[in-house]
Structures are given as C-alpha cells and as structure tokens.
C-alpha atoms as a PDB file:
ATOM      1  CA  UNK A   1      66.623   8.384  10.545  1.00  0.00           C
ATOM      2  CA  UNK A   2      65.744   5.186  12.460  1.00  0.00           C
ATOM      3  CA  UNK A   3      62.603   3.829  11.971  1.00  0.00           C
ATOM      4  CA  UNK A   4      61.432   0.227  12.938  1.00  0.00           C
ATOM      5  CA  UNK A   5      59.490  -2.700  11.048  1.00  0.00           C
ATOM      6  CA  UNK A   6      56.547  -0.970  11.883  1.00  0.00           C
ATOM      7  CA  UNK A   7      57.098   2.485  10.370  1.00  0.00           C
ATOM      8  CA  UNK A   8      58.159   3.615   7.293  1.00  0.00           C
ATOM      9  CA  UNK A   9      58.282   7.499   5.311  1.00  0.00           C
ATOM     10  CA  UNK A  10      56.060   8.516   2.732  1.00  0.00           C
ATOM     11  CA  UNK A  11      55.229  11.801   1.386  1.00  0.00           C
ATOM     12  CA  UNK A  12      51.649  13.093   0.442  1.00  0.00           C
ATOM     13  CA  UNK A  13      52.362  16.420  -2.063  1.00  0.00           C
ATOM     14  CA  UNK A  14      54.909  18.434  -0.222  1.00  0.00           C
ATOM     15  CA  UNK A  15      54.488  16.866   3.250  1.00  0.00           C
ATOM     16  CA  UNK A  16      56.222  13.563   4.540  1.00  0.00           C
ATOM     17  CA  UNK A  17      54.496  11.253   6.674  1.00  0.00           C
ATOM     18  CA  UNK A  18      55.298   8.748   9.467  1.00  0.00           C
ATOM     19  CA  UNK A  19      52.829   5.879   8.790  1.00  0.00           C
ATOM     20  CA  UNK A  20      52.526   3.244  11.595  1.00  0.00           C
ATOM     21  CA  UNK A  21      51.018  -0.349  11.249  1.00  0.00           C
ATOM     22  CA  UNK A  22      51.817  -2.994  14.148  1.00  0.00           C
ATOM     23  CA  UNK A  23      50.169  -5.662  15.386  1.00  0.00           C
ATOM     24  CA  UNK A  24      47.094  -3.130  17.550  1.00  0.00           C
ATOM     25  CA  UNK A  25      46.081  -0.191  14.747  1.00  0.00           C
ATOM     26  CA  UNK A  26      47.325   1.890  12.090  1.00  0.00           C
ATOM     27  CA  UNK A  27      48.494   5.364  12.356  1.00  0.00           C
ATOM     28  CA  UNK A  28      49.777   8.543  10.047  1.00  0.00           C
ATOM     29  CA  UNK A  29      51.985  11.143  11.808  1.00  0.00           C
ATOM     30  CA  UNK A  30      53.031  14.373   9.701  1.00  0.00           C
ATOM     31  CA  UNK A  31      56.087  15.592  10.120  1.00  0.00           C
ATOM     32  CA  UNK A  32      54.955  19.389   9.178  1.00  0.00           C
ATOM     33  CA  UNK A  33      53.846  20.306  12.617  1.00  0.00           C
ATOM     34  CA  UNK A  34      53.945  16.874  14.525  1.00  0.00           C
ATOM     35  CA  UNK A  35      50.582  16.773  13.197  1.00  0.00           C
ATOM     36  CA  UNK A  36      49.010  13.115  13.893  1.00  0.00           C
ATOM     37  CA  UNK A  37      46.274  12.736  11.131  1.00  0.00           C
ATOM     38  CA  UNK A  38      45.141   9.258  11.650  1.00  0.00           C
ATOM     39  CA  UNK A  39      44.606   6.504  13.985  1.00  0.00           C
ATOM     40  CA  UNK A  40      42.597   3.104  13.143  1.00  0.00           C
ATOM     41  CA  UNK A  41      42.701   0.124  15.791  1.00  0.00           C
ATOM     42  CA  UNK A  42      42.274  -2.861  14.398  1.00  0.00           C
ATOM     43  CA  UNK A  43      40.007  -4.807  16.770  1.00  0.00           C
ATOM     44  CA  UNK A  44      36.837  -2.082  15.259  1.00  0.00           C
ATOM     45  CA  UNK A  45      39.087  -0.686  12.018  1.00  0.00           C
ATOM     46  CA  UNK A  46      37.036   2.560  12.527  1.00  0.00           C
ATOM     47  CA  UNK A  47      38.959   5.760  12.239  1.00  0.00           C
ATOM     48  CA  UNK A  48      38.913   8.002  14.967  1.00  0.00           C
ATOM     49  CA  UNK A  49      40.306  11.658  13.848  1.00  0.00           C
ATOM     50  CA  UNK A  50      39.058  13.824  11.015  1.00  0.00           C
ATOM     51  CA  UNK A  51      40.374  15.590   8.506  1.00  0.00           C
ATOM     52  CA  UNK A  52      39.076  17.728   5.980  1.00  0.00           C
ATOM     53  CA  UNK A  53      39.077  16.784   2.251  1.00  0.00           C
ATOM     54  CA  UNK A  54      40.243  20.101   1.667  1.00  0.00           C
ATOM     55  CA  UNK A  55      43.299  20.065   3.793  1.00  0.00           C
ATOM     56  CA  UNK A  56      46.225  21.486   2.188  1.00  0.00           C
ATOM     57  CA  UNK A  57      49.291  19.883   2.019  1.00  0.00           C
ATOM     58  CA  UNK A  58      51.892  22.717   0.662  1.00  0.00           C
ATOM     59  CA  UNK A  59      54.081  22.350   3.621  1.00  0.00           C
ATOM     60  CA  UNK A  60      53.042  25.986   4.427  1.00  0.00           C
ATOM     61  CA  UNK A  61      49.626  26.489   5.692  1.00  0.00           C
ATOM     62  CA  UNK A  62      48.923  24.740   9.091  1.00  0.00           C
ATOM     63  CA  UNK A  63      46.852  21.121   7.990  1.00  0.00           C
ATOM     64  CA  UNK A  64      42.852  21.070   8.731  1.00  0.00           C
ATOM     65  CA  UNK A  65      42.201  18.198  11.283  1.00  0.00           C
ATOM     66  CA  UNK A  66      43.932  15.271  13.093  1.00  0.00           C
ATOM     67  CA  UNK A  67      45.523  16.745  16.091  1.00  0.00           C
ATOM     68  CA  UNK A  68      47.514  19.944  15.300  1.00  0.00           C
ATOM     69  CA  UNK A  69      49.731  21.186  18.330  1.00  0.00           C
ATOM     70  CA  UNK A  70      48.846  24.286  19.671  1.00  0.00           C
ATOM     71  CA  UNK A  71      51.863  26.003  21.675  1.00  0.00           C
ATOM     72  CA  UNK A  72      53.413  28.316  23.259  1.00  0.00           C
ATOM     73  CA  UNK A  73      50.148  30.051  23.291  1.00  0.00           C
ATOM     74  CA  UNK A  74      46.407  29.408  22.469  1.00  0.00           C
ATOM     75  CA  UNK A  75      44.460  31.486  20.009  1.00  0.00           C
ATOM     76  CA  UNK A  76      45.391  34.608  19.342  1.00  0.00           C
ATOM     77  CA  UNK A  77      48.452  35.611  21.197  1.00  0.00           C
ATOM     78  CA  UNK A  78      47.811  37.681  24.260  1.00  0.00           C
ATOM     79  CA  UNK A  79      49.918  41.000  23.493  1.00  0.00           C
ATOM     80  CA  UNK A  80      51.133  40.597  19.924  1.00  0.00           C
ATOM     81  CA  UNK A  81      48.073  39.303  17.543  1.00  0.00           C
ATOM     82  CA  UNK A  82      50.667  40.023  14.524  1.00  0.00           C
ATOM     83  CA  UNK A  83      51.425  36.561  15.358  1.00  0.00           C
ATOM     84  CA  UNK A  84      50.247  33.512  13.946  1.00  0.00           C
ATOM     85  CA  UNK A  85      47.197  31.990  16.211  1.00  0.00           C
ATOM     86  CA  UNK A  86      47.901  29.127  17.773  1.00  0.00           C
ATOM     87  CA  UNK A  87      51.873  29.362  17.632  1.00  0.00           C
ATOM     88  CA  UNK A  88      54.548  28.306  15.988  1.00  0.00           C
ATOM     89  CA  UNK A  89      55.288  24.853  16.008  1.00  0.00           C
ATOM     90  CA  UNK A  90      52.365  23.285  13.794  1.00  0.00           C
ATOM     91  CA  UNK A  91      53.984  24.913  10.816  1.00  0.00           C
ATOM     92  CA  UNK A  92      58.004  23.653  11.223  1.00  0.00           C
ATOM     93  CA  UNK A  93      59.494  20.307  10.347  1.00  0.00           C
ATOM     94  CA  UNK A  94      59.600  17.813  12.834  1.00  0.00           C
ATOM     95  CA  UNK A  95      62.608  15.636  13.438  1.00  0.00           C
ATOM     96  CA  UNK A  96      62.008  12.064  14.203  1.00  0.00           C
ATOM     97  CA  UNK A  97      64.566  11.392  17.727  1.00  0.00           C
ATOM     98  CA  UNK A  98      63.411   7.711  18.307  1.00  0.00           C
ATOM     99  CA  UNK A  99      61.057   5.396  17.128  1.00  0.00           C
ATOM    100  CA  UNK A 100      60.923   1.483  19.425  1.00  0.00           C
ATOM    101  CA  UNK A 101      58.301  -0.897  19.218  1.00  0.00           C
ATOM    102  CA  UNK A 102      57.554  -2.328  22.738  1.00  0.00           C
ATOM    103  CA  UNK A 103      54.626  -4.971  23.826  1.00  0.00           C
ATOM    104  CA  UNK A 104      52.331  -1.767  24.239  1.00  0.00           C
ATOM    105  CA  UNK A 105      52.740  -0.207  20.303  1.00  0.00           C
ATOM    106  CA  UNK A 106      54.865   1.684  18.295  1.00  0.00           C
ATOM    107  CA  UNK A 107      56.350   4.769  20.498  1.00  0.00           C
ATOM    108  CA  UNK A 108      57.691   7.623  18.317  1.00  0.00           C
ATOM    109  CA  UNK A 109      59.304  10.839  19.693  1.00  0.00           C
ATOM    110  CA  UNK A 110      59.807  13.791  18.017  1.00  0.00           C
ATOM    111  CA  UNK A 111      60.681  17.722  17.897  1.00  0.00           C
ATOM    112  CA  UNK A 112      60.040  20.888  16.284  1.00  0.00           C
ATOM    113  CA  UNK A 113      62.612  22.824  14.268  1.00  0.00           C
ATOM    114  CA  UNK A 114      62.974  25.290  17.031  1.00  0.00           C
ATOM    115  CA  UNK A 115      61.063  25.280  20.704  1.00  0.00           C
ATOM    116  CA  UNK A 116      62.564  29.586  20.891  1.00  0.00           C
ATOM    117  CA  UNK A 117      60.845  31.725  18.740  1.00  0.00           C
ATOM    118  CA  UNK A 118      59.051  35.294  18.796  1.00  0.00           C
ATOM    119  CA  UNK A 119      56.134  35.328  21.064  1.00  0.00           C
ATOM    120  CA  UNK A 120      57.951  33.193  23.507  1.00  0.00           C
ATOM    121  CA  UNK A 121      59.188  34.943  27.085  1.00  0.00           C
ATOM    122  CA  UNK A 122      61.679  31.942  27.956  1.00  0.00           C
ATOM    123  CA  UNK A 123      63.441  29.087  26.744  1.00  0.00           C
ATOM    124  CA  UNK A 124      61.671  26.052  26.233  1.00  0.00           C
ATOM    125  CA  UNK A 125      62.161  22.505  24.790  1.00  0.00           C
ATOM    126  CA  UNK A 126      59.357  20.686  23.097  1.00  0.00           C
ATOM    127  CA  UNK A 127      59.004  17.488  22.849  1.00  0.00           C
ATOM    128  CA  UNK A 128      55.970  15.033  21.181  1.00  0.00           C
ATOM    129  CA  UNK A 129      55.425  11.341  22.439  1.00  0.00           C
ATOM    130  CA  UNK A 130      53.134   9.220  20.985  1.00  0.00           C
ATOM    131  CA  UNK A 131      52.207   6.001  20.972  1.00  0.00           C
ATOM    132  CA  UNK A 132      50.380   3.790  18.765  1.00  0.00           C
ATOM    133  CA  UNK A 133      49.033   0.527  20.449  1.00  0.00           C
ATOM    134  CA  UNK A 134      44.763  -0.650  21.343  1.00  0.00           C
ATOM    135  CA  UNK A 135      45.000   3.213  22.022  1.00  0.00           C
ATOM    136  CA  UNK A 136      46.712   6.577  20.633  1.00  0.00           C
ATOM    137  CA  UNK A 137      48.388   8.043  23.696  1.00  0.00           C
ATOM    138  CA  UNK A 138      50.253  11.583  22.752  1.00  0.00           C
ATOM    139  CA  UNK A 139      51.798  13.948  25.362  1.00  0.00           C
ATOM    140  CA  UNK A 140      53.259  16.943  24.511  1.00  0.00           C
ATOM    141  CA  UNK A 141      56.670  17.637  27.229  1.00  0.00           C
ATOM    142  CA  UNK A 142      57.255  21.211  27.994  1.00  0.00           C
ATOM    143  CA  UNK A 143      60.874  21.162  29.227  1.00  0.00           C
ATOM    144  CA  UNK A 144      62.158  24.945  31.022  1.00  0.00           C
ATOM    145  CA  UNK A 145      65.706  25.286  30.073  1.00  0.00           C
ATOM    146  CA  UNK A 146      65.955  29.049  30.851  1.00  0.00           C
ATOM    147  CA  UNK A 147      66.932  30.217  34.445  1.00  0.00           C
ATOM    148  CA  UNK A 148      63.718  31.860  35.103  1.00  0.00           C
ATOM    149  CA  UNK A 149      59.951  30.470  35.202  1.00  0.00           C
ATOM    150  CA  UNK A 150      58.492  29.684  32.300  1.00  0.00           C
ATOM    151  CA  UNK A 151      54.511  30.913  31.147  1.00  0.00           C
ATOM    152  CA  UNK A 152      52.649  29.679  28.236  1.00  0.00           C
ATOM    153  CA  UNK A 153      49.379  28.230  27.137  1.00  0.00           C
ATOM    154  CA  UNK A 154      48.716  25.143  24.744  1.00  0.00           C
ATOM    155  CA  UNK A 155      46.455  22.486  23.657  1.00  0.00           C
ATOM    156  CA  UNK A 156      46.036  19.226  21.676  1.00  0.00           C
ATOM    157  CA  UNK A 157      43.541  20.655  19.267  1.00  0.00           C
ATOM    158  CA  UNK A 158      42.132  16.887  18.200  1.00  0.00           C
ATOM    159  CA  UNK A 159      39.099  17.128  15.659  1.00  0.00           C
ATOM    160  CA  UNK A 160      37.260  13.492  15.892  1.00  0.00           C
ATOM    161  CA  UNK A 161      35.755  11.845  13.160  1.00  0.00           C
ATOM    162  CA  UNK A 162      31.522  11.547  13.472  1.00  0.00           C
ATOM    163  CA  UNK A 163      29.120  10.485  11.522  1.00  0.00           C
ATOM    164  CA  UNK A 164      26.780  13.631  12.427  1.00  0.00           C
ATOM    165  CA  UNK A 165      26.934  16.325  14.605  1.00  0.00           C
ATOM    166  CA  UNK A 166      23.013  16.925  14.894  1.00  0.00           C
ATOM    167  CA  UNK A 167      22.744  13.135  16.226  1.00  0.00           C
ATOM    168  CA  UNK A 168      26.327  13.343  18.970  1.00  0.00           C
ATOM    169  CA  UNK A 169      26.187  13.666  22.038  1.00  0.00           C
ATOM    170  CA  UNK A 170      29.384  14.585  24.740  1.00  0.00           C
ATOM    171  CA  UNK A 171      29.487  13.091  28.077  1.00  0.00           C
ATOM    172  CA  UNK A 172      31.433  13.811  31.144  1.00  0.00           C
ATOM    173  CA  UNK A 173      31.448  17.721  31.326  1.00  0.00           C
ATOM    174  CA  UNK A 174      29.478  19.865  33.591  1.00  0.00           C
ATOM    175  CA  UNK A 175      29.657  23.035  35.514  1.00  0.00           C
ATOM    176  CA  UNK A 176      30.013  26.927  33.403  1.00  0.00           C
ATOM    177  CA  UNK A 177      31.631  27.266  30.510  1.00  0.00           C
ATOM    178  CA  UNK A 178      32.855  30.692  28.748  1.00  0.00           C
ATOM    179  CA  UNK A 179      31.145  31.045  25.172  1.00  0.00           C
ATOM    180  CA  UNK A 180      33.082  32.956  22.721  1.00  0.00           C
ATOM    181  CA  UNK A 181      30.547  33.047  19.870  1.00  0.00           C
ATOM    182  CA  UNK A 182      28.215  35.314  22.724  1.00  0.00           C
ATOM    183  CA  UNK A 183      31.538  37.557  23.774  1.00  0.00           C
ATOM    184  CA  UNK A 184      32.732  35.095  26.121  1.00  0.00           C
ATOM    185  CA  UNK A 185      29.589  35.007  28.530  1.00  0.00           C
ATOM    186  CA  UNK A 186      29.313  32.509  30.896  1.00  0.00           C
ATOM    187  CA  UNK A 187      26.282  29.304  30.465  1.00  0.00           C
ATOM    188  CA  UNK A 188      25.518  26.265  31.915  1.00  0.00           C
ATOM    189  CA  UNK A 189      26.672  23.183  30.429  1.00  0.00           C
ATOM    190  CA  UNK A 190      23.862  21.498  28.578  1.00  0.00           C
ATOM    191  CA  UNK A 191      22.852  18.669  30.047  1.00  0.00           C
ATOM    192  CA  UNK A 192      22.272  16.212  27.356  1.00  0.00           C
ATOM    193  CA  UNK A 193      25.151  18.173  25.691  1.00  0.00           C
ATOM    194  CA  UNK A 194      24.041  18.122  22.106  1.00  0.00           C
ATOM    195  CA  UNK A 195      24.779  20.687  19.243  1.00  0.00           C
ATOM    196  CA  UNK A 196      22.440  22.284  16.616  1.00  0.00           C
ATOM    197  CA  UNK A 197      24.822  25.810  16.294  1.00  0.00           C
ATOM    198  CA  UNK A 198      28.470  27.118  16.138  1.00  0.00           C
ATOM    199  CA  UNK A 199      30.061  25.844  19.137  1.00  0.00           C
ATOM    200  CA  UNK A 200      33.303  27.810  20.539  1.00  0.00           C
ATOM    201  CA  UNK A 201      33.282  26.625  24.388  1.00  0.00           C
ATOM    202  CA  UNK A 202      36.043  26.440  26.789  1.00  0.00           C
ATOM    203  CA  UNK A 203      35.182  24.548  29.972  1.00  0.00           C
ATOM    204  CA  UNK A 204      37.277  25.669  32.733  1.00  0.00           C
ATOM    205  CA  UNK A 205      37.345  21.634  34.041  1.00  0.00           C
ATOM    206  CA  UNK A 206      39.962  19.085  34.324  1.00  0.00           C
ATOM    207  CA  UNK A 207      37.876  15.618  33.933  1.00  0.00           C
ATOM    208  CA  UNK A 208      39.912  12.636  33.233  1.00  0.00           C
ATOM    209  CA  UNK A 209      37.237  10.891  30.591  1.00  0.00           C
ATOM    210  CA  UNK A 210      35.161  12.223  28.162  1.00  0.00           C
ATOM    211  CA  UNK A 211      33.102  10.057  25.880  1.00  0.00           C
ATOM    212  CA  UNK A 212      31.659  10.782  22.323  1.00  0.00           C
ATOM    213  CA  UNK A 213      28.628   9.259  21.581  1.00  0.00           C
ATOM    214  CA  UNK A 214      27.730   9.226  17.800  1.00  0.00           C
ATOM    215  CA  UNK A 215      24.720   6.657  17.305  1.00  0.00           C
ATOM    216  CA  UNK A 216      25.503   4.530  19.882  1.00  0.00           C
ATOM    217  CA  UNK A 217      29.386   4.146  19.012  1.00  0.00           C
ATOM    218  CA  UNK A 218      31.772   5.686  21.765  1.00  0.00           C
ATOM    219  CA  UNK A 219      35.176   7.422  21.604  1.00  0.00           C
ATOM    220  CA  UNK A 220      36.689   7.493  24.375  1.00  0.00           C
ATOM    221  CA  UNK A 221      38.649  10.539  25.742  1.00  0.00           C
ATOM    222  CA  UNK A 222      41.506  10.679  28.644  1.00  0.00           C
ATOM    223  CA  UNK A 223      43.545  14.020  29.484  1.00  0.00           C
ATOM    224  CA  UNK A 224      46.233  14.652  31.909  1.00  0.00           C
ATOM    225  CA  UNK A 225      47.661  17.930  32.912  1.00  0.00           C
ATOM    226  CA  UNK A 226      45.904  20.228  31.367  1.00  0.00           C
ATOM    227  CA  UNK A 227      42.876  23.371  33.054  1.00  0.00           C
ATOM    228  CA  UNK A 228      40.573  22.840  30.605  1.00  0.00           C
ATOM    229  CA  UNK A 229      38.531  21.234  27.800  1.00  0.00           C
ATOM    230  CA  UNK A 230      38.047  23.388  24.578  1.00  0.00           C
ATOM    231  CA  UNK A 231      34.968  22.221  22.352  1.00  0.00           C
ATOM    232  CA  UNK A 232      34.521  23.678  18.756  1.00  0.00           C
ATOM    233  CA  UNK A 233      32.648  23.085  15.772  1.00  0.00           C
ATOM    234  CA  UNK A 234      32.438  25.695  13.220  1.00  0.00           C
ATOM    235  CA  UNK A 235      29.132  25.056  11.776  1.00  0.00           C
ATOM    236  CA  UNK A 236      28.415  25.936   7.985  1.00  0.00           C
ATOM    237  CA  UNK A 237      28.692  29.519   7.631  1.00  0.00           C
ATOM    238  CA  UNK A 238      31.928  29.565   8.791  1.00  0.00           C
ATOM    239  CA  UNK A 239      33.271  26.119   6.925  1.00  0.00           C
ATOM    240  CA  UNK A 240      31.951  28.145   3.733  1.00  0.00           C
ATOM    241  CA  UNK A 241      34.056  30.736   4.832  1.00  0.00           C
ATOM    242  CA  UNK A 242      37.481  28.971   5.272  1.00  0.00           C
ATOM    243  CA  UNK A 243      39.226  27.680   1.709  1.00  0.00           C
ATOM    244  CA  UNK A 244      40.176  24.163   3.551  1.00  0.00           C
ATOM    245  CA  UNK A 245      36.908  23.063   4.458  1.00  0.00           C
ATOM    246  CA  UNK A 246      33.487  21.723   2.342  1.00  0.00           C
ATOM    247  CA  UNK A 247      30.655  23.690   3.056  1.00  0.00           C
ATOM    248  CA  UNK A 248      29.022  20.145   4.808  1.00  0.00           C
ATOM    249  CA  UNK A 249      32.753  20.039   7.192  1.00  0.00           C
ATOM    250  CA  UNK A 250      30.897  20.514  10.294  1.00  0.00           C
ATOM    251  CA  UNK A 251      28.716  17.615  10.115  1.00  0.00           C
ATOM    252  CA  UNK A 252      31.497  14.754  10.451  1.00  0.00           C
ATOM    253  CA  UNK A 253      33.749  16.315  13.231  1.00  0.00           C
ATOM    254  CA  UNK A 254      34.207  17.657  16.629  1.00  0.00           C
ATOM    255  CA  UNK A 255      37.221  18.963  18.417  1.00  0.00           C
ATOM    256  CA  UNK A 256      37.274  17.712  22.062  1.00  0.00           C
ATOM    257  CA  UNK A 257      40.330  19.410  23.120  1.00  0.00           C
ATOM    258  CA  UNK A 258      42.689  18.900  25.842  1.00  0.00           C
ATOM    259  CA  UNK A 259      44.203  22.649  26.787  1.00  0.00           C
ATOM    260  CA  UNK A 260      46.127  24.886  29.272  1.00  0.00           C
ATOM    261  CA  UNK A 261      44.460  28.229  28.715  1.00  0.00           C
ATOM    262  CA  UNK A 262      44.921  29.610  31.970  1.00  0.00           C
ATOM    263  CA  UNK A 263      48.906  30.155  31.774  1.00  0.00           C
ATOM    264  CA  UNK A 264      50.925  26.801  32.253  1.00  0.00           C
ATOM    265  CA  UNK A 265      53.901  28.130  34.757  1.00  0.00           C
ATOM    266  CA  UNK A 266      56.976  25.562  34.933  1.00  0.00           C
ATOM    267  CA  UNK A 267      60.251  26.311  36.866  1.00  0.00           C
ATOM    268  CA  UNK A 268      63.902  26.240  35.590  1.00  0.00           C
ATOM    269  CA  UNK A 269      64.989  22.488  35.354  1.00  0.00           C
ATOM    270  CA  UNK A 270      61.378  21.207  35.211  1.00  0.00           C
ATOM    271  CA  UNK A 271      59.118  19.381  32.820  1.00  0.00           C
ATOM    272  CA  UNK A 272      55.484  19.980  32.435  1.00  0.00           C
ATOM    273  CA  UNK A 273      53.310  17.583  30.192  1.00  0.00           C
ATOM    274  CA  UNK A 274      50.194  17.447  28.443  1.00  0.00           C
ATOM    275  CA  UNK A 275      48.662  14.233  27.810  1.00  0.00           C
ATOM    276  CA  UNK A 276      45.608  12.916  25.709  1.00  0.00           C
ATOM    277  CA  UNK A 277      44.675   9.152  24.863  1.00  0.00           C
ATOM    278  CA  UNK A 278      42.247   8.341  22.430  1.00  0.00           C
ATOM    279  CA  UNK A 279      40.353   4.833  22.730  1.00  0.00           C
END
C-alpha cells in the first residue's frame, strides 16, 4: 500500500480509514465504501460534512453521513427492489491504487472490491478520485468495459454539516422539482428555499454552484456531469425511526446531492464522470 507523508491508516472499530493532513485541510476517507467522512480546510478549520453520532462502524451496514457513493443505481432499484437501495459499492472494501501529493493537495484514487455485481446489465469499472487541497474535489469515473452500452444511475449522496436547518437557506436552484414525500408531484422551487418539514426533492437541473447558507457562513457547492440535484433531510420522525441517527439528526445536516437519476448511458470504450467539489 503506498501512501505519502501526508496520509497514513488507521482503523475506527472494524473500519480502516485514510486520514489526510497537508499543508491546505484535513481529511478522513473510509475504505468501507470509499466513503469520505471528513474534510476541514485549514484557512476557517470548520468542518464541512456530517455524520451522525450514531453511525455504525461494523464494516457491514452502509455508514450514516459524509459522502456515501451511490451506484449503479439510485434508490431502490428499478426492477429488482430485493436489492440493496442505493447499490453495491458503499458496502465493499476499497483498495487504495495511488496516493501523490502535488502543489494542489493530496490526490488519492481508489476502487471497489468488484464494479460487476447483480443488478448491473453491463460491465463497468469504478473508479473514486479525490482530492484534498483549499477544496475537496471527488469524481466518481464510470469506465464501460463491456461491448455493448452501458445504463445506470448514481449520485454523490454528501450530507453537510449545519448548525440548524430551521435557520439554512439553499441558493442557486430554481425551476420544478418532483416531491417524493407528496407521491412524487411536481412544485415550484421555493424561492427563499428554506425548510421547516421532511424534505425528499429531486430537481431535474444541472447548475454548476450551489451555496449553503447557515447564519451567514457559506458552503460552497460545484457539480459536473450529473441531471440533477437531490435534496433530503429526514426530519425527526423519521431520524427516530432509523437506529443510526439521534432523534435531533435533522437539525445539523443537509444532503445537497450531485446525481444521475435519469439513466447515465456510456458506450463501449468510454468513460463517464461525476464530479462534486466542496469549498
């Protein structure tokens, strides 16, 4: 395993992590599910992803927070909902392929156990960038190595730390949006876009920035290649309803996610990637 000055493995209960600390921020990286659970810059030293006190670390059940990696599909999958939601890569071992340290931040690339599983009509390879500098820049490369075209969904599933939901606001959407707490009807997006219920939105958009605002602090958001922006906070009668969350959960987070949930297709031979940078 090579790992440079800046990185080094440790292991929380059953899980090991990559932590990251370089000259720009400090990071955390599980390798169960690629899962990136922290990021900290050093010019604020304010953490920017969330994760539950009540995540569970047995190596088995997917981790509550950070960024999990949703893929090949989204949700539920669309014929076979035997399957696990989400798919089936935030629950292997990740292997570490390279790790450099360049005048932009620590880059670390890695891969799941297996890119081919059940629920998958192709052959894919998977591949997770990130890169830990001012900014957290992950993109998720969706490589067709089958003869045929290749059809899947996926997102970047990032919950953001806050310091309350009832007082943040989310800038830079617009348009409809389809709700699935109402049965997937369609509504306006509130304009200022503030939340005081169970949110479950997915904004058929492709902006380039979105902006948290949580008492006058931003976080920044930048996507890349993806149809669509996923928002989602549970609010407390579902955190009371899910053994990895506190009842309270909902208050300090908010998933901004960057998504294909309109069918990503990608031909034999070619490369499709999903990108999200966090400032």
């Amino acid at each position: 395993m090579l790992l440079t000055e800046s990185t080094k493995i440790v292991t929380k209960e059953n899980i090991q992590l990559i932590q990251i600390e370089n000259d720009f921020a400090t990071a955390e990286v599980a390798l169960f599910g690629g899962h990136i659970i922290s990021f900290k810059p050093k010019h604020d030293n304010r953490e920017r992803l969330w994760v539950s006190k009540e995540a569970i670390f047995d190596g088995k059940k997917a981790l509550r927070g950070g960024i999990p990696i949703c893929w090949p599909w989204f949700g539920p999958h669309a014929t076979q909902p035997n399957l696990a939601a989400h798919g089936y890569v935030r629950t292997q071992i990740w292997t570490i392929l390279s790790t450099e340290e360049t005048e932009l931040g620590t880059h670390i690339s890695l891969q799941p156990q297996s890119s081919i599983d059940e629920g998958l009509d192709g052959k894919a390879q998977l591949t997770l960038t990130v890169v830990v500098g001012q900014e957290l820049k992950i993109q998720l490369h969706t490589t067709n190595i089958g003869n045929t075209p290749l059809t899947y969904n996926c997102a970047l599933h990032s919950y953001f730390a806050i310091s309350d939901i009832k007082q943040c606001e989310l800038l830079g959407l617009s348009e409809q949006y389809s709700d699935k707490t109402r049965d997937f009807q369609l509504f306006e997006t509130p304009h200022p876009y503030k939340f005081n219920e169970e949110t479950d939105r997915v904004h058929l958009q492709q902006p380039k920035r979105l902006s948290i605002i949580d008492k006058q602090i931003k976080t920044d958001i930048l996507s890349s290649g993806h149809d669509s922006i996923v928002v989602w906070n549970p609010w407390q009668d579902k955190c009371i309803s899910m053994d990895d969350m506190a009842s309270n959960s909902y208050l300090t987070m908010l998933c901004v996610e960057t998504a294909v949930t309109q069918n990503q297709v990608v031909n034999a031979g070619d490369t499709h990637i999903l990108e999200q940078i966090i400032i």
